[in-house]
C-alpha atoms as a PDB file:
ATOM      1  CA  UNK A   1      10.334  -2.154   7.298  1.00  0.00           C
ATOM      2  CA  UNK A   2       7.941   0.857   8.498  1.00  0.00           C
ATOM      3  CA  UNK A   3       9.932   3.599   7.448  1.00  0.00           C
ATOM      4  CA  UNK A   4      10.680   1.547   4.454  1.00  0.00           C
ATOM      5  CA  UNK A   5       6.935   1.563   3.554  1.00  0.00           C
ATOM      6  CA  UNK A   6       6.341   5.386   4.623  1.00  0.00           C
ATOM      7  CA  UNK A   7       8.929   6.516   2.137  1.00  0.00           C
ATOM      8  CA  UNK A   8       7.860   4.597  -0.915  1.00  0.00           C
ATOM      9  CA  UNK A   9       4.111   4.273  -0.338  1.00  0.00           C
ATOM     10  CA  UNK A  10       3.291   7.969   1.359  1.00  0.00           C
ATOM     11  CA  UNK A  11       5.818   9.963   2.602  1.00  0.00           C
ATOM     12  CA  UNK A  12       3.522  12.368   4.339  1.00  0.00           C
ATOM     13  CA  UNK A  13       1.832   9.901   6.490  1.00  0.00           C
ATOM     14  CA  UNK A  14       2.790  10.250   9.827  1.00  0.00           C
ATOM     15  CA  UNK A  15       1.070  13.958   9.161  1.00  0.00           C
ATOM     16  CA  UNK A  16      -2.047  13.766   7.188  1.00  0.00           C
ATOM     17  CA  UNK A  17      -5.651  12.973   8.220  1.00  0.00           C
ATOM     18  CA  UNK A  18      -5.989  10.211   5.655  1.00  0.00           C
ATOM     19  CA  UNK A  19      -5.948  12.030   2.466  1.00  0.00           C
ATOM     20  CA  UNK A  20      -2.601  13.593   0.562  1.00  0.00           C
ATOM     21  CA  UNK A  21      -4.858  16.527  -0.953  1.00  0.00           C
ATOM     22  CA  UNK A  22      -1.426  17.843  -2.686  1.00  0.00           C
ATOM     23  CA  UNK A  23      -0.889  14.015  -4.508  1.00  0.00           C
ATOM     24  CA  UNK A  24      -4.437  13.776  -5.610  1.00  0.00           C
ATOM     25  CA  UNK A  25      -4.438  17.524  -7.584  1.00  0.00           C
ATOM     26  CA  UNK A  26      -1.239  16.170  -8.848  1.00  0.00           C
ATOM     27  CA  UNK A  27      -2.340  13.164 -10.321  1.00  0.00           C
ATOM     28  CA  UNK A  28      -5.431  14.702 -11.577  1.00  0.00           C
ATOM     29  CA  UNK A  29      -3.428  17.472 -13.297  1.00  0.00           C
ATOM     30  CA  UNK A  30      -1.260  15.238 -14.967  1.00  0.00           C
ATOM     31  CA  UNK A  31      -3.933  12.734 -16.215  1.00  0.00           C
ATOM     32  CA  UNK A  32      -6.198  16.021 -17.509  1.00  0.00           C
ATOM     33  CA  UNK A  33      -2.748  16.775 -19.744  1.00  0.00           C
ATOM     34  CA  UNK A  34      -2.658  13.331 -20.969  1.00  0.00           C
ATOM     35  CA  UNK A  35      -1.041  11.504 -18.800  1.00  0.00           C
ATOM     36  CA  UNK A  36      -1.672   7.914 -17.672  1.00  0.00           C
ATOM     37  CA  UNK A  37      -3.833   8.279 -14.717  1.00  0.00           C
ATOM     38  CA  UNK A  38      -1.721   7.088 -11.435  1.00  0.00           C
ATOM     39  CA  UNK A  39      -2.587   6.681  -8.014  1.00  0.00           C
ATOM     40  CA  UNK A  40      -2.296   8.681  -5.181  1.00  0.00           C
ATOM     41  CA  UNK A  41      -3.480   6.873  -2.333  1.00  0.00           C
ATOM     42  CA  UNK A  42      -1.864   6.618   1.344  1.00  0.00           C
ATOM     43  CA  UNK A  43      -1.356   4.101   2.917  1.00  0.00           C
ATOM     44  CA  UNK A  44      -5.161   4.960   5.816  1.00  0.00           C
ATOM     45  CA  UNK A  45      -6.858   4.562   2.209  1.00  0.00           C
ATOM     46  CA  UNK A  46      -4.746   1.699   0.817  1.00  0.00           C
ATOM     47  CA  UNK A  47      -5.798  -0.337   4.141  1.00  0.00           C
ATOM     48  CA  UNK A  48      -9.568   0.485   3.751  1.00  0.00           C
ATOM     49  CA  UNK A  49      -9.539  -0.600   0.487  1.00  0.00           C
ATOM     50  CA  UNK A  50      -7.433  -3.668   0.961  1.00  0.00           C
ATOM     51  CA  UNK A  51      -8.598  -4.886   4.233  1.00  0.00           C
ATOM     52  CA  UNK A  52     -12.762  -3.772   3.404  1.00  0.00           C
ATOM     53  CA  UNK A  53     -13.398  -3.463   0.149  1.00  0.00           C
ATOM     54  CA  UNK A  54     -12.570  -4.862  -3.771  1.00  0.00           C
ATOM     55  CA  UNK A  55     -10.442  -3.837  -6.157  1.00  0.00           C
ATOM     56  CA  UNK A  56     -11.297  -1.678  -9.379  1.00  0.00           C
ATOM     57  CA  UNK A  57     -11.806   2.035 -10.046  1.00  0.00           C
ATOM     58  CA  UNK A  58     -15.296   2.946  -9.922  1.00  0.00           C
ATOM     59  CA  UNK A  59     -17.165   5.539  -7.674  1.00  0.00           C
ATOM     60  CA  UNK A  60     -19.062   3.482  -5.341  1.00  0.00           C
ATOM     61  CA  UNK A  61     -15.954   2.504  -4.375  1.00  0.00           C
ATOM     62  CA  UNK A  62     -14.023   5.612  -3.887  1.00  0.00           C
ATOM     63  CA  UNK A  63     -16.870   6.755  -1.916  1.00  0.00           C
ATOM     64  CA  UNK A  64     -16.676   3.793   0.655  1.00  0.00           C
ATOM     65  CA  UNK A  65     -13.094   3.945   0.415  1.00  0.00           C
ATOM     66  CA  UNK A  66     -13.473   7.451   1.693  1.00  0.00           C
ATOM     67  CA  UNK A  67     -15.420   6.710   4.514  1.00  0.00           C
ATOM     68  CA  UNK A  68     -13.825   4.054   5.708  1.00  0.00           C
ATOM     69  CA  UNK A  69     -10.202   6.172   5.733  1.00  0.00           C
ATOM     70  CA  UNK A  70     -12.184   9.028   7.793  1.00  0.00           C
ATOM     71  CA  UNK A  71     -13.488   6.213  10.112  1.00  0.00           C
ATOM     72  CA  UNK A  72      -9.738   4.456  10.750  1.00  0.00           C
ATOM     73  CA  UNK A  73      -7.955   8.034  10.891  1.00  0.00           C
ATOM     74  CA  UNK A  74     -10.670   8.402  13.819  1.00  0.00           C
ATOM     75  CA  UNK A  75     -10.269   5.319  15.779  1.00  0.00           C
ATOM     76  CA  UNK A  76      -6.803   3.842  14.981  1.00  0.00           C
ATOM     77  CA  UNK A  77      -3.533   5.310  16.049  1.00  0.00           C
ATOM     78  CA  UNK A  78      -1.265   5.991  13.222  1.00  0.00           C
ATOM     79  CA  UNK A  79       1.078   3.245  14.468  1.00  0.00           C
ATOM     80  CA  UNK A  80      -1.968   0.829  14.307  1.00  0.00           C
ATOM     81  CA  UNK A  81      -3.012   1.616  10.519  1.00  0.00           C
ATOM     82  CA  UNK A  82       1.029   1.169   9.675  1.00  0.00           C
ATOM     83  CA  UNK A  83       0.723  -2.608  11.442  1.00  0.00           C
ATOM     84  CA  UNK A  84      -2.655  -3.251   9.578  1.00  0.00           C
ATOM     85  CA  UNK A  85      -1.071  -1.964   5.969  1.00  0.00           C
ATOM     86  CA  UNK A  86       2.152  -4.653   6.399  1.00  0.00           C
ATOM     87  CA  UNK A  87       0.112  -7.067   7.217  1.00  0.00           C
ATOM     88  CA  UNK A  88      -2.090  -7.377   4.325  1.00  0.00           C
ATOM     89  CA  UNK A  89       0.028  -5.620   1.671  1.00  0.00           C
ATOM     90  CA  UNK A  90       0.201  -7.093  -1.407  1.00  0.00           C
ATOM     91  CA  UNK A  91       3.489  -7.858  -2.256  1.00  0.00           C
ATOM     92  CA  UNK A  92       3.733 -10.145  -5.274  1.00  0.00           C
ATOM     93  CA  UNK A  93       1.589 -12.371  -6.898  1.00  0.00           C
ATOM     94  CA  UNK A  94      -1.022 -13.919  -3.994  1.00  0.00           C
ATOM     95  CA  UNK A  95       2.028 -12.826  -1.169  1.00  0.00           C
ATOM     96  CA  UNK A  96       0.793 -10.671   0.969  1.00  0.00           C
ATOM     97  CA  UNK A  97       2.078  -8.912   4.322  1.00  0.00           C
ATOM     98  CA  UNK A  98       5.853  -8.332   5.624  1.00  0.00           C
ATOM     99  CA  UNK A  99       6.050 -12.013   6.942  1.00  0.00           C
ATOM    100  CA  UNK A 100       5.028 -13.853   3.307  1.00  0.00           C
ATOM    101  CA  UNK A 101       6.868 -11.833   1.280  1.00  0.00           C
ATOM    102  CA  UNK A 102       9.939 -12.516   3.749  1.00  0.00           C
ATOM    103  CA  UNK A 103       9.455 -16.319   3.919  1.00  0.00           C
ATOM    104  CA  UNK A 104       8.859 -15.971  -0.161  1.00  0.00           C
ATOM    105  CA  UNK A 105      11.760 -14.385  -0.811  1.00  0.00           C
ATOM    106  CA  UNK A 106      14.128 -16.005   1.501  1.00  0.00           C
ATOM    107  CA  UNK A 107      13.251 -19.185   0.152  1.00  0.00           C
ATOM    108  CA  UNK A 108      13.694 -17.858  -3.447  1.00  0.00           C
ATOM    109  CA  UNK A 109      17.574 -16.728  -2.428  1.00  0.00           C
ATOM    110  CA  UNK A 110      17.950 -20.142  -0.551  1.00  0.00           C
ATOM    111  CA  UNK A 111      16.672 -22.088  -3.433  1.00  0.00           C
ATOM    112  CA  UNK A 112      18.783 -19.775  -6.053  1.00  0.00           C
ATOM    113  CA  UNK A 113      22.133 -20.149  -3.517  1.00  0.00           C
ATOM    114  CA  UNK A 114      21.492 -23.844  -3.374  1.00  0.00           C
ATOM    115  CA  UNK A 115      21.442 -23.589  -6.884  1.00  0.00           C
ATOM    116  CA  UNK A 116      24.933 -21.984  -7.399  1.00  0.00           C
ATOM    117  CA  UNK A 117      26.647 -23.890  -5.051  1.00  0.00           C
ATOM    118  CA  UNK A 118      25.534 -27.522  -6.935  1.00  0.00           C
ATOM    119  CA  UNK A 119      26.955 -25.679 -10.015  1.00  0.00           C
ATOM    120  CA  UNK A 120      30.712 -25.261  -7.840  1.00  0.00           C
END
């Protein structure tokens, strides 16, 4: 589940300090051509948001957001931040870490299965 959440959330985790520099002129390139402004967050900035602060887009914000990345990249192993970031991702509506999502799901398919084989 790690490496599943490196590759689609930040690929260049395991060697950044926090911030994907190259993502973040990317984004803002793109949105100052007229494209629909995206995020570029890792996953150190994705847990001090999620696990510190509220959601929305404003400066104040960032700012903390910031801080707070610079502070974990400081004291928290990289393994550590990873741990933190599946256990508090969101990952549907109100399911959030690795171990809701898996009991959500899995139930889903049981229920669905259960389903099918009433059908039979």
């Amino acid at each position: 589940m790690a490496l599943a959440a490196i590759a689609a959330e930040d690929q260049l985790f395991p060697n950044h300090h926090g911030f994907d520099f190259g993502s973040l002129q990317q984004a803002m390139a793109e949105s100052r051509q007229g494209g629909e402004l995206r995020g570029a967050s890792t996953i150190s900035q994705q847990v001090s948001k999620n696990l510190y602060l509220w959601s929305g887009r404003n400066l104040v914000r960032k700012a903390l957001e910031a801080w707070f990345t610079v502070l974990l990249e400081v004291l928290w192993s990289k393994q550590r931040i990873l741990e933190i970031y599946l256990n508090i991702a969101q990952f549907g509506d109100r399911i959030f870490g690795v171990e809701a999502a898996s009991q959500w799901f899995l139930a889903s398919l049981l229920f669905s299965l259960q389903k099918q084989k009433q059908h039979y």
